[in-house]
C-alpha atoms as a PDB file:
ATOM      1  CA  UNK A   1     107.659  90.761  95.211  1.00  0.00           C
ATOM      2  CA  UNK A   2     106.187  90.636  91.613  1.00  0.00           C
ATOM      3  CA  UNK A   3     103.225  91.534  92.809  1.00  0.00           C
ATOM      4  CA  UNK A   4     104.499  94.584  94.405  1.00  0.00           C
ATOM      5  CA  UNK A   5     106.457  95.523  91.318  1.00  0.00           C
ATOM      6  CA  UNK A   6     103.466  95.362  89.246  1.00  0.00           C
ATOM      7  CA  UNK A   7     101.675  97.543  91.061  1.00  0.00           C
ATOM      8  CA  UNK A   8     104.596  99.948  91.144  1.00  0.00           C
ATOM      9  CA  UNK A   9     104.524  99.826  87.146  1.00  0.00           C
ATOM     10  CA  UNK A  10     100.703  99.892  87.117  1.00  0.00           C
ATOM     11  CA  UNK A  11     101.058 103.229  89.089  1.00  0.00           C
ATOM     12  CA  UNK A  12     104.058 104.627  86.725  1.00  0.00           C
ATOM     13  CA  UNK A  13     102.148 104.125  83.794  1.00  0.00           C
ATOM     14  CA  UNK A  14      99.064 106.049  84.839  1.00  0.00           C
ATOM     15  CA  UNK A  15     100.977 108.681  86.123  1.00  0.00           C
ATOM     16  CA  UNK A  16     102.439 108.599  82.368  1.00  0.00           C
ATOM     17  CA  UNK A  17      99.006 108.983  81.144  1.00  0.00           C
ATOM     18  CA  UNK A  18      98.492 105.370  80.075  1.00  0.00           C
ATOM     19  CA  UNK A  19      94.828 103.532  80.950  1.00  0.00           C
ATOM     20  CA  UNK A  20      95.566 100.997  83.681  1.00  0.00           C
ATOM     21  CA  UNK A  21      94.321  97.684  81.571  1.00  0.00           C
ATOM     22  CA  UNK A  22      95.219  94.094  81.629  1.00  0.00           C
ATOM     23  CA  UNK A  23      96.246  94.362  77.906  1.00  0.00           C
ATOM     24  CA  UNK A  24      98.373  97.872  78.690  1.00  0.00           C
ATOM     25  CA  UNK A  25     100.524  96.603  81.396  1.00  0.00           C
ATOM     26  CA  UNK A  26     101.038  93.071  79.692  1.00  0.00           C
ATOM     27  CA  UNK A  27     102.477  95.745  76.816  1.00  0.00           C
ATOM     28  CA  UNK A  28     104.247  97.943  79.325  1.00  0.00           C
ATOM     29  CA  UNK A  29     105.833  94.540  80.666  1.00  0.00           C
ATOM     30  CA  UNK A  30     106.929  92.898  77.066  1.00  0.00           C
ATOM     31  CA  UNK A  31     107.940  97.246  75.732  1.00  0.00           C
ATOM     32  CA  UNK A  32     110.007  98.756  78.709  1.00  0.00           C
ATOM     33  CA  UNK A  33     113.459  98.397  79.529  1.00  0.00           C
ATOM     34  CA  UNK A  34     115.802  98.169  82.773  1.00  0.00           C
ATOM     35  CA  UNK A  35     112.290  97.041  84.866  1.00  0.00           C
ATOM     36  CA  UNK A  36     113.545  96.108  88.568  1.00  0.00           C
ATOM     37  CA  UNK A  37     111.765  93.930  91.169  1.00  0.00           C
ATOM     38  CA  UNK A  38     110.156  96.331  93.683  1.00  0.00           C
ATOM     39  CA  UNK A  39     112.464  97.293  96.329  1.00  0.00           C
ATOM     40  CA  UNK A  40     115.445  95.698  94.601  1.00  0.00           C
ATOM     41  CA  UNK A  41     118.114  95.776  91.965  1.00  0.00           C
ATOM     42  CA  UNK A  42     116.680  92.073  90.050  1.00  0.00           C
ATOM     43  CA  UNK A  43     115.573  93.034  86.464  1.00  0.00           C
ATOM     44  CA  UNK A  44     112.471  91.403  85.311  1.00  0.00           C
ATOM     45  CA  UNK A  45     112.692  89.422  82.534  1.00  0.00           C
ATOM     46  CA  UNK A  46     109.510  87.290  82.014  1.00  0.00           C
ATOM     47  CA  UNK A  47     109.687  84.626  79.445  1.00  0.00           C
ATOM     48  CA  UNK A  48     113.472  84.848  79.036  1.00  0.00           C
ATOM     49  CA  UNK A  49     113.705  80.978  79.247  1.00  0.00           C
ATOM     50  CA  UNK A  50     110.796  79.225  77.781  1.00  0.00           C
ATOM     51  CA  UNK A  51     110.913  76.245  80.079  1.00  0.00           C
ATOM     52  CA  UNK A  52     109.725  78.811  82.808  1.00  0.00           C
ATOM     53  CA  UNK A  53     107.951  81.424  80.839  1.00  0.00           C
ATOM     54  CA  UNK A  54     105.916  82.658  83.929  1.00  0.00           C
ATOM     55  CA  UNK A  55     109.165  83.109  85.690  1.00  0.00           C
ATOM     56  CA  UNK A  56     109.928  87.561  85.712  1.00  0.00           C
ATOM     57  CA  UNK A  57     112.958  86.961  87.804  1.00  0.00           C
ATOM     58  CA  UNK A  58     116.074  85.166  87.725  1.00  0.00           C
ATOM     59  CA  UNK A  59     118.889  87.192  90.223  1.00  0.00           C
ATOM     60  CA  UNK A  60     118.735  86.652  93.358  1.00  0.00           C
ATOM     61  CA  UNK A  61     120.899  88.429  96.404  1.00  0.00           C
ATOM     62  CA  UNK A  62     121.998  86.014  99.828  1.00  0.00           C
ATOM     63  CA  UNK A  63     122.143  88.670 102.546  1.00  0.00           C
ATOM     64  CA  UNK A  64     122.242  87.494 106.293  1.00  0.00           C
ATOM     65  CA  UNK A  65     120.780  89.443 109.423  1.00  0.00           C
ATOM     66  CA  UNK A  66     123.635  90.581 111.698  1.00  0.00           C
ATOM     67  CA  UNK A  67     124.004  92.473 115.032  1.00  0.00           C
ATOM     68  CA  UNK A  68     121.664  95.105 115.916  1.00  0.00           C
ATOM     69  CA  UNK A  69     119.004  93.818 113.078  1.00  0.00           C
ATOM     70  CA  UNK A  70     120.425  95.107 110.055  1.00  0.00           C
ATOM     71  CA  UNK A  71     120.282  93.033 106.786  1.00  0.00           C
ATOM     72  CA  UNK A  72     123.808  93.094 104.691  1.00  0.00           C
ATOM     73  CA  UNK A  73     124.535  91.790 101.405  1.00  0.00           C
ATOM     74  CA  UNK A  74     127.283  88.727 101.306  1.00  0.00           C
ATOM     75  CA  UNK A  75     130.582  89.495  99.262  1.00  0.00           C
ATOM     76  CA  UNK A  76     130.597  88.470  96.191  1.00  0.00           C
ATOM     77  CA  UNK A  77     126.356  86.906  96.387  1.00  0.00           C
ATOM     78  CA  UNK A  78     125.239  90.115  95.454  1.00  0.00           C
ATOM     79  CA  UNK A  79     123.322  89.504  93.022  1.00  0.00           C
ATOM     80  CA  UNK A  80     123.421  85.491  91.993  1.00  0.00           C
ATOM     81  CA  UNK A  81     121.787  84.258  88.212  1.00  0.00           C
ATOM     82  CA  UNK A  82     119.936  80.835  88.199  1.00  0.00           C
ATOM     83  CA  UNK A  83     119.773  80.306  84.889  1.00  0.00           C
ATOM     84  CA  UNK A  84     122.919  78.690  84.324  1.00  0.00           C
ATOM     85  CA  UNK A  85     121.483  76.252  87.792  1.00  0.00           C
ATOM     86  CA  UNK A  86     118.348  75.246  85.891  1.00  0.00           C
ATOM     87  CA  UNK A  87     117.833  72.388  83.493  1.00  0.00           C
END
């Protein structure tokens, strides 16, 4: 997925005008605000414990497959932290 994100915000900020560079988007990734995995609703937040510091996402969402192949989200494991699960 973070991959896929950073190609979406690669593409946003040429379409803003900004040269697509290594240096840029590490700038666009440590400047912008509310940044969301691609596809989802996880903010990235790279760095925001230093014992992971290449880690961009922390929120994760359980979901299960049911009848007729549609995904749903589980009550109340929406959208579940792991930092308060790592040491």
């Amino acid at each position: 997925m973070t991959a896929m994100s950073l190609a979406d915000y690669s593409n946003k900020m040429v379409s803003e005008g900004t040269p697509m560079t290594a240096k840029a988007l590490y700038t666009y990734l440590g400047t912008s605000k509310d940044l969301k995995l691609f596809g989802g609703a996880a903010p990235i937040e790279c760095g925001a414990l230093a014992a992971y510091s290449s880690v961009c996402s922390y929120i994760f969402p359980f979901a299960e497959y049911v009848a007729g192949g549609k995904v749903i989200d589980l009550k109340g494991f929406e959208a579940v932290s792991s930092k308060d699960l790592l040491p």
